[in-house]
Protein backbone atom coordinates (compact mmCIF):
# COMPACT_ATOMS: atom_id res chain seq x y z
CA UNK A 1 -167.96 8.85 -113.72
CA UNK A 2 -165.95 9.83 -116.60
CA UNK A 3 -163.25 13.24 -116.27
CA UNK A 4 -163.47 15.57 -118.89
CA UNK A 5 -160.18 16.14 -120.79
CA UNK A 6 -161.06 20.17 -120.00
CA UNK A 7 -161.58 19.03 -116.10
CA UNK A 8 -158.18 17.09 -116.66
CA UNK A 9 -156.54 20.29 -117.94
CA UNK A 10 -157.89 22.90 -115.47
CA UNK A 11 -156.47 20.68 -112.58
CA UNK A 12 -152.97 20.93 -114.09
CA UNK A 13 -152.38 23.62 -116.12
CA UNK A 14 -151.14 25.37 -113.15
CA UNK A 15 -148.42 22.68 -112.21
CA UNK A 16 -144.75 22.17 -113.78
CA UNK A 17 -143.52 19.51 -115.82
CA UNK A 18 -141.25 17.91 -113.06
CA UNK A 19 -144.18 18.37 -109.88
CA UNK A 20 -146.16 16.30 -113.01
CA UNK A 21 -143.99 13.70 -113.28
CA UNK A 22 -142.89 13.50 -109.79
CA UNK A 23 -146.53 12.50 -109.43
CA UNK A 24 -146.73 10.12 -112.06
CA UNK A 25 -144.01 7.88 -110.65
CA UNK A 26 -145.61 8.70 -107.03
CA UNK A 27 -148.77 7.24 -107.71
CA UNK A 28 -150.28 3.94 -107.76
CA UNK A 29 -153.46 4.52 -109.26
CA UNK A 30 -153.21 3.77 -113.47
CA UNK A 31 -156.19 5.64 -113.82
CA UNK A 32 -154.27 9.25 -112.38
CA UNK A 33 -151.04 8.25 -114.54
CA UNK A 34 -153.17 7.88 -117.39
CA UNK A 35 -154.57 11.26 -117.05
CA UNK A 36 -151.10 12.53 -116.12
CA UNK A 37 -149.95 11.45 -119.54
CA UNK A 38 -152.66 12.62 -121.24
CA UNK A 39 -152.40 16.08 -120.30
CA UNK A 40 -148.78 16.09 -120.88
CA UNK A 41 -148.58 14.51 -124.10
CA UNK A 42 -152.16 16.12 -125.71
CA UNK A 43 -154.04 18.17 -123.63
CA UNK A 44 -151.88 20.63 -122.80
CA UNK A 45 -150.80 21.37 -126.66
CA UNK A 46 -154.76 21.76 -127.23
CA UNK A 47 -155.46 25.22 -128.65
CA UNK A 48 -158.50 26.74 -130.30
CA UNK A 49 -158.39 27.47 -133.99
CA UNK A 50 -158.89 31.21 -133.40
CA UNK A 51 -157.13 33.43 -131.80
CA UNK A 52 -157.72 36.97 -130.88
CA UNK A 53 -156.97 38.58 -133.57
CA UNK A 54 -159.75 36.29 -135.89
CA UNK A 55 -161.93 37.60 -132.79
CA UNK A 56 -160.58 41.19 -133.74
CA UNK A 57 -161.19 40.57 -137.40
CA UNK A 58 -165.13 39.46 -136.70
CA UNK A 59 -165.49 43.03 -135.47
CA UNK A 60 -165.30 42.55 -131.64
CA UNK A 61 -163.39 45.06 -129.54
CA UNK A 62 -160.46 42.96 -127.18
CA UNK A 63 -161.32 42.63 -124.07
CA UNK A 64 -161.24 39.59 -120.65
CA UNK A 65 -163.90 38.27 -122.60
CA UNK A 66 -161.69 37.10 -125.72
CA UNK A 67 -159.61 35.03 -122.92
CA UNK A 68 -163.07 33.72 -121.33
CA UNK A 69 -164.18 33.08 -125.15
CA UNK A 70 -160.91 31.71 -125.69
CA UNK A 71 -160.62 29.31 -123.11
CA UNK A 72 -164.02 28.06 -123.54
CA UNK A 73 -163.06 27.39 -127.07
CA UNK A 74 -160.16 25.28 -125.95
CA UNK A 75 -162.18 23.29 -123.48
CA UNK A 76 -164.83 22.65 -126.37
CA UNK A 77 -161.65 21.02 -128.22
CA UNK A 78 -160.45 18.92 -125.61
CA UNK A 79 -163.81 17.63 -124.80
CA UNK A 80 -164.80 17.07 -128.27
CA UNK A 81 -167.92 19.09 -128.51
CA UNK A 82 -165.98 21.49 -131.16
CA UNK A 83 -164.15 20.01 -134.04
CA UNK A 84 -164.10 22.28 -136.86
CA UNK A 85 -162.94 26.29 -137.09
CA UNK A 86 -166.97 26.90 -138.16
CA UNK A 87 -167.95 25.73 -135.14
CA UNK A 88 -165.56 27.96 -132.54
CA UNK A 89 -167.12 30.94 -135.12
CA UNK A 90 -170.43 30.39 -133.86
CA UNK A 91 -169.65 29.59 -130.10
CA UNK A 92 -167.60 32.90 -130.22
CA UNK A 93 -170.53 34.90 -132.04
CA UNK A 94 -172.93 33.77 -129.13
CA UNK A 95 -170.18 34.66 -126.26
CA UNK A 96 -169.73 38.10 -127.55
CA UNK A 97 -173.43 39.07 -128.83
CA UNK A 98 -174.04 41.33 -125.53
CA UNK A 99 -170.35 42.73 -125.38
């Protein structure tokens, strides 16, 4: 099936630019360069529209969770399921409700 863009990133966030492209012209498959060049041209310039201080401003004490909340918020983008600054608001209100 389908890769999520988030699935895309997590695989290689952790890798440098040059082990990325080293791959890219390794490969045969289009399909990996494809998602090679995505994550180096979009994915990996994704970030959520708030940031831990907006988190700070709603009232919530810092925290791992902000990063978990964070990153979640950033995985919403590059999948698509969160477009608009509202949105990321509410996701973050429901991630931090028991903190």
């Amino acid at each position: 099936g389908d890769v999520r863009a988030s699935e895309v990133y997590h695989l290689l966030e952790s890798y440098s630019g040059p082990a990325i492209l080293v791959t890219w012209v390794a490969t045969d498959s289009p399909g990996v360069r494809e998602h090679l060049s995505r994550y180096w041209q979009v994915y990996r310039h994704v970030k959520p529209a708030l940031t831990g201080e907006d988190l700070k401003g709603m009232g919530y004490s810092p925290g791992p969770i902000f990063g978990r909340v964070l990153n979640a918020l950033r995985d919403a983008r590059l999948d698509g399921t969160i477009t608009i600054r509202q949105q990321e608001e509410e996701v973050a209100r429901e991630m931090l409700q028991g903190e």
